[in-house]
C-alpha atoms as a PDB file:
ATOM      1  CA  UNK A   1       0.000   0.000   0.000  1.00  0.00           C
ATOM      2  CA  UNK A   2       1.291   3.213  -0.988  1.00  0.00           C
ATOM      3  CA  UNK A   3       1.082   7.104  -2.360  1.00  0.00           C
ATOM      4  CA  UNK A   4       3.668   8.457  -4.873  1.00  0.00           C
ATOM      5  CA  UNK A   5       4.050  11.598  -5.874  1.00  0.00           C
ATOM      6  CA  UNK A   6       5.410  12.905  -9.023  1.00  0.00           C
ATOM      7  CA  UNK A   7       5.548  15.536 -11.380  1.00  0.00           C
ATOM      8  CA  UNK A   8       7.251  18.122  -9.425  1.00  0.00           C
ATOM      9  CA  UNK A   9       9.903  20.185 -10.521  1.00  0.00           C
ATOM     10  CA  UNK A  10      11.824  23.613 -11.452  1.00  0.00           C
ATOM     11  CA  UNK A  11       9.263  26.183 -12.846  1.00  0.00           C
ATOM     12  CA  UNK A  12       9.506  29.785 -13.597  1.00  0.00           C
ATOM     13  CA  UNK A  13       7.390  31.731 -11.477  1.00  0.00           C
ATOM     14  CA  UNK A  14       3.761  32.753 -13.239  1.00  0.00           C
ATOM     15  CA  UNK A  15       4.220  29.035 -14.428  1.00  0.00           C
ATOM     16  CA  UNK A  16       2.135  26.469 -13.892  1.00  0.00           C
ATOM     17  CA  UNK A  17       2.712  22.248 -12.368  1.00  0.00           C
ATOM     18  CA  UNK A  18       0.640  19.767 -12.362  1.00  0.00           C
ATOM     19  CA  UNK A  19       2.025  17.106  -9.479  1.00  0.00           C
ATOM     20  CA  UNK A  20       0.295  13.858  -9.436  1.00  0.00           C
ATOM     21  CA  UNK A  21      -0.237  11.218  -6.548  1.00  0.00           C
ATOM     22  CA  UNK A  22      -0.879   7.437  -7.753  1.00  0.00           C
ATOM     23  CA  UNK A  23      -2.103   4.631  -5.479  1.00  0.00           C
ATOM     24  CA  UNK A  24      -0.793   1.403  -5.182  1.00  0.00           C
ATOM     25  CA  UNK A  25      -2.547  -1.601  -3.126  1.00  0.00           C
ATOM     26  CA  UNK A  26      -5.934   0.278  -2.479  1.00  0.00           C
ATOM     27  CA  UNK A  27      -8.346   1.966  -3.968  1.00  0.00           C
ATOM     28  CA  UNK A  28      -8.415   5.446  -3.892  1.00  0.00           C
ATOM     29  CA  UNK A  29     -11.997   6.230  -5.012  1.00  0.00           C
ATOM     30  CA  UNK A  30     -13.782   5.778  -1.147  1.00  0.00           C
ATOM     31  CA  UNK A  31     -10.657   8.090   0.375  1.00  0.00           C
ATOM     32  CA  UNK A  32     -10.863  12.283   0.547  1.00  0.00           C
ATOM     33  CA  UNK A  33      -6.987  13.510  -1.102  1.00  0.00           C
ATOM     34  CA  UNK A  34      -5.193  15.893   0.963  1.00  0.00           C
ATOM     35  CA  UNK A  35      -2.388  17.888  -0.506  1.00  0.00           C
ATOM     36  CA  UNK A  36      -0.191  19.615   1.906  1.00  0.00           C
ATOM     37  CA  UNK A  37       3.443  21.280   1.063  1.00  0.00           C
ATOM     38  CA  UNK A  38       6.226  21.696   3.473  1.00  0.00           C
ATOM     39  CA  UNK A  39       9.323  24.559   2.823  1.00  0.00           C
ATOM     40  CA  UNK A  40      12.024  24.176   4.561  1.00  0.00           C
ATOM     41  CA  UNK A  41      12.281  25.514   7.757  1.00  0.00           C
ATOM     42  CA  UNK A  42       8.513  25.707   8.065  1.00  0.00           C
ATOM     43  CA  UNK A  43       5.548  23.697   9.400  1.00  0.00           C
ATOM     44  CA  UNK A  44       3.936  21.459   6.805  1.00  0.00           C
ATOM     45  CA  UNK A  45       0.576  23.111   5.695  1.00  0.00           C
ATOM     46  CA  UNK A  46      -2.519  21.938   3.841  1.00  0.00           C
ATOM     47  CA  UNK A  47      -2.717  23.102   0.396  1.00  0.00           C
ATOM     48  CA  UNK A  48      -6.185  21.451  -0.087  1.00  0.00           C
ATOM     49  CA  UNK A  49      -8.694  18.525   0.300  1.00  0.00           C
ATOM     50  CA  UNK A  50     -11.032  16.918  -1.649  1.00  0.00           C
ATOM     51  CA  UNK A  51     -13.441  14.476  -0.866  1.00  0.00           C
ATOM     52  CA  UNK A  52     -14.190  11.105  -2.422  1.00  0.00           C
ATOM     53  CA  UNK A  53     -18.077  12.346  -3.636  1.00  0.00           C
ATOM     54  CA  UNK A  54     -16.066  14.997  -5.713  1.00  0.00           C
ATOM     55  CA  UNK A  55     -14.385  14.806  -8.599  1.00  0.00           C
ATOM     56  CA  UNK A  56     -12.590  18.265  -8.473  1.00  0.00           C
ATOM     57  CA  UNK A  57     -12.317  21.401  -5.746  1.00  0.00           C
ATOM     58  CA  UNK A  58     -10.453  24.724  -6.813  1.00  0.00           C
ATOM     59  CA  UNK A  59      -8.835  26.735  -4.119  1.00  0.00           C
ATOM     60  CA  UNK A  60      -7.224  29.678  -4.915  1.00  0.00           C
ATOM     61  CA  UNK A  61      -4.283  28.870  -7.505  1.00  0.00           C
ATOM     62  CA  UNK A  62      -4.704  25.451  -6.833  1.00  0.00           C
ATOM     63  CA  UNK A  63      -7.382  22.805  -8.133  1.00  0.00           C
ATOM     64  CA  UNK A  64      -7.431  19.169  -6.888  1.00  0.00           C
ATOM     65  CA  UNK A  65      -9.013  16.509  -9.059  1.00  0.00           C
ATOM     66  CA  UNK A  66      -9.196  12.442  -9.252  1.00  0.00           C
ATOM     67  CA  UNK A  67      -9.294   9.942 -11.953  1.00  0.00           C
ATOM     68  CA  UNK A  68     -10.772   7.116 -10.042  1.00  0.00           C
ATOM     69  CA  UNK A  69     -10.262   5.141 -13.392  1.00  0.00           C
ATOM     70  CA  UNK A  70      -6.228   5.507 -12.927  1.00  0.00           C
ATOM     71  CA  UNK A  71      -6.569   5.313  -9.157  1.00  0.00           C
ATOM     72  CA  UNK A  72      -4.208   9.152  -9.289  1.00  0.00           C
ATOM     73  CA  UNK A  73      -5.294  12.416  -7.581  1.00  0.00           C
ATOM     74  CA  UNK A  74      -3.998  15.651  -9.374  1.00  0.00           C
ATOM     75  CA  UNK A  75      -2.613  19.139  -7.998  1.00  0.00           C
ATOM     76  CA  UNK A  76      -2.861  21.502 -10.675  1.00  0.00           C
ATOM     77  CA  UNK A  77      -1.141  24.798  -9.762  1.00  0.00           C
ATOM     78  CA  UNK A  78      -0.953  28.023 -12.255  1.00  0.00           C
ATOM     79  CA  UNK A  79       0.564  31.769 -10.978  1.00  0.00           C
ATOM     80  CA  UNK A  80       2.963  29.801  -9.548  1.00  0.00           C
ATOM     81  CA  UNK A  81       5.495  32.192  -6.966  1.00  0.00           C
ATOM     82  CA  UNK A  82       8.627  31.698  -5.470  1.00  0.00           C
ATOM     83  CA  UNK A  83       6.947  31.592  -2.224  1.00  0.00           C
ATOM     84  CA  UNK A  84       5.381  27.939  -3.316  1.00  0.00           C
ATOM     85  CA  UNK A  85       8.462  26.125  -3.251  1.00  0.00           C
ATOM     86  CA  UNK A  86       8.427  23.618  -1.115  1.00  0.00           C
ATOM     87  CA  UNK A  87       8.099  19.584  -1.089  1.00  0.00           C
ATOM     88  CA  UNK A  88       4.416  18.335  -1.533  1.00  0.00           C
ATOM     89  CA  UNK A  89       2.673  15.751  -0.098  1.00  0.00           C
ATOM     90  CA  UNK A  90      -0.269  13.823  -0.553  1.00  0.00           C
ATOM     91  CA  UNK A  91      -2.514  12.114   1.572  1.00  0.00           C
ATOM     92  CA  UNK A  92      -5.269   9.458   1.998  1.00  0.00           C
ATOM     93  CA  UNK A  93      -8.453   9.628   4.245  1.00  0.00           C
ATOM     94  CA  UNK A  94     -10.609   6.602   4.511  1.00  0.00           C
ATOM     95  CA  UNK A  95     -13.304   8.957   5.868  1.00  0.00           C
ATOM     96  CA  UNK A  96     -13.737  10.031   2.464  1.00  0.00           C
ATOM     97  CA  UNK A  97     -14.722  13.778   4.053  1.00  0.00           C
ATOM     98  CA  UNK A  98     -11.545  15.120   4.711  1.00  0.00           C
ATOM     99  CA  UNK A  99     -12.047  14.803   8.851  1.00  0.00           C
ATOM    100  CA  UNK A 100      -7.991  14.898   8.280  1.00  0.00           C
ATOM    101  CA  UNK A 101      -7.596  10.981   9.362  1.00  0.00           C
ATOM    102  CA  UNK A 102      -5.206  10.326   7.304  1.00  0.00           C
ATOM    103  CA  UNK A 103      -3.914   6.605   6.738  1.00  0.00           C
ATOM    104  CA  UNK A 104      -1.499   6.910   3.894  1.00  0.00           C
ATOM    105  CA  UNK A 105       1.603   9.510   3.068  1.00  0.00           C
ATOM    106  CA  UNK A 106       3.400   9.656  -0.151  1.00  0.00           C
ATOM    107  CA  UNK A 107       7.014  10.044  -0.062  1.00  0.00           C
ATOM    108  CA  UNK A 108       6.905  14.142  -1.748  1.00  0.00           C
ATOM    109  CA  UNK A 109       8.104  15.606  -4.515  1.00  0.00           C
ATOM    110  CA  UNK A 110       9.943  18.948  -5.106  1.00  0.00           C
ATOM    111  CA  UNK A 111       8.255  21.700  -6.547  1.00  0.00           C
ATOM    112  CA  UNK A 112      10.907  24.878  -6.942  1.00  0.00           C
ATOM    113  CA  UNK A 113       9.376  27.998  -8.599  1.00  0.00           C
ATOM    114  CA  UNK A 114      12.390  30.352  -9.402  1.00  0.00           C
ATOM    115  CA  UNK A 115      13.966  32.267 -12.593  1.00  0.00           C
END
């Protein structure tokens, strides 16, 4: 059982990323997505949630989305600032409402918005 993250990367900022967190060994379809980011030298924080009875929540510059179909949850960021760089994270609740009970944590992957 487990989350991995991809897609991250070096991106000039006003650019846009598109990370993306497959499942292996469950399903991912009953379980809300978290996405949270962690710079360094700061507390991780929760970039967004989105629960299993959606298929896609926008928050700010940010929009989560799920192909159930491909078991893989999707971070789409655009405006991207230097300010967003940081490892990102995402995460599995088997609540399916994002109560924040998470079971499962991917590994990260680097996102680095710079010029």
């Amino acid at each position: 059982v487990q989350l991995v993250e991809s897609g991250g990367g070096l991106v000039q900022p006003g650019g846009s990323l598109r990370p993306t967190c497959t499942a292996s060994g469950f399903s991912i379809q009953s379980y809300a997505i978290g996405w949270f980011r962690q710079a360094p030298g700061k507390q991780r924080e929760g970039v967004g949630c989105l629960p299993s009875s959606d298929s896609g929540t926008v928050d700010g510059r940010a929009t989560i989305s799920r192909d159930n179909a491909k078991n893989t949850a999707y971070l789409q960021m655009h405006s991207l600032k230097p300010e967003d760089t940081a490892v990102y994270y995402c995460a599995a609740d088997p609540t399916g409402q994002c109560m924040g009970s998470y079971d499962y944590w991917g590994q990260g992957t680097q996102v680095t918005v710079s010029s």
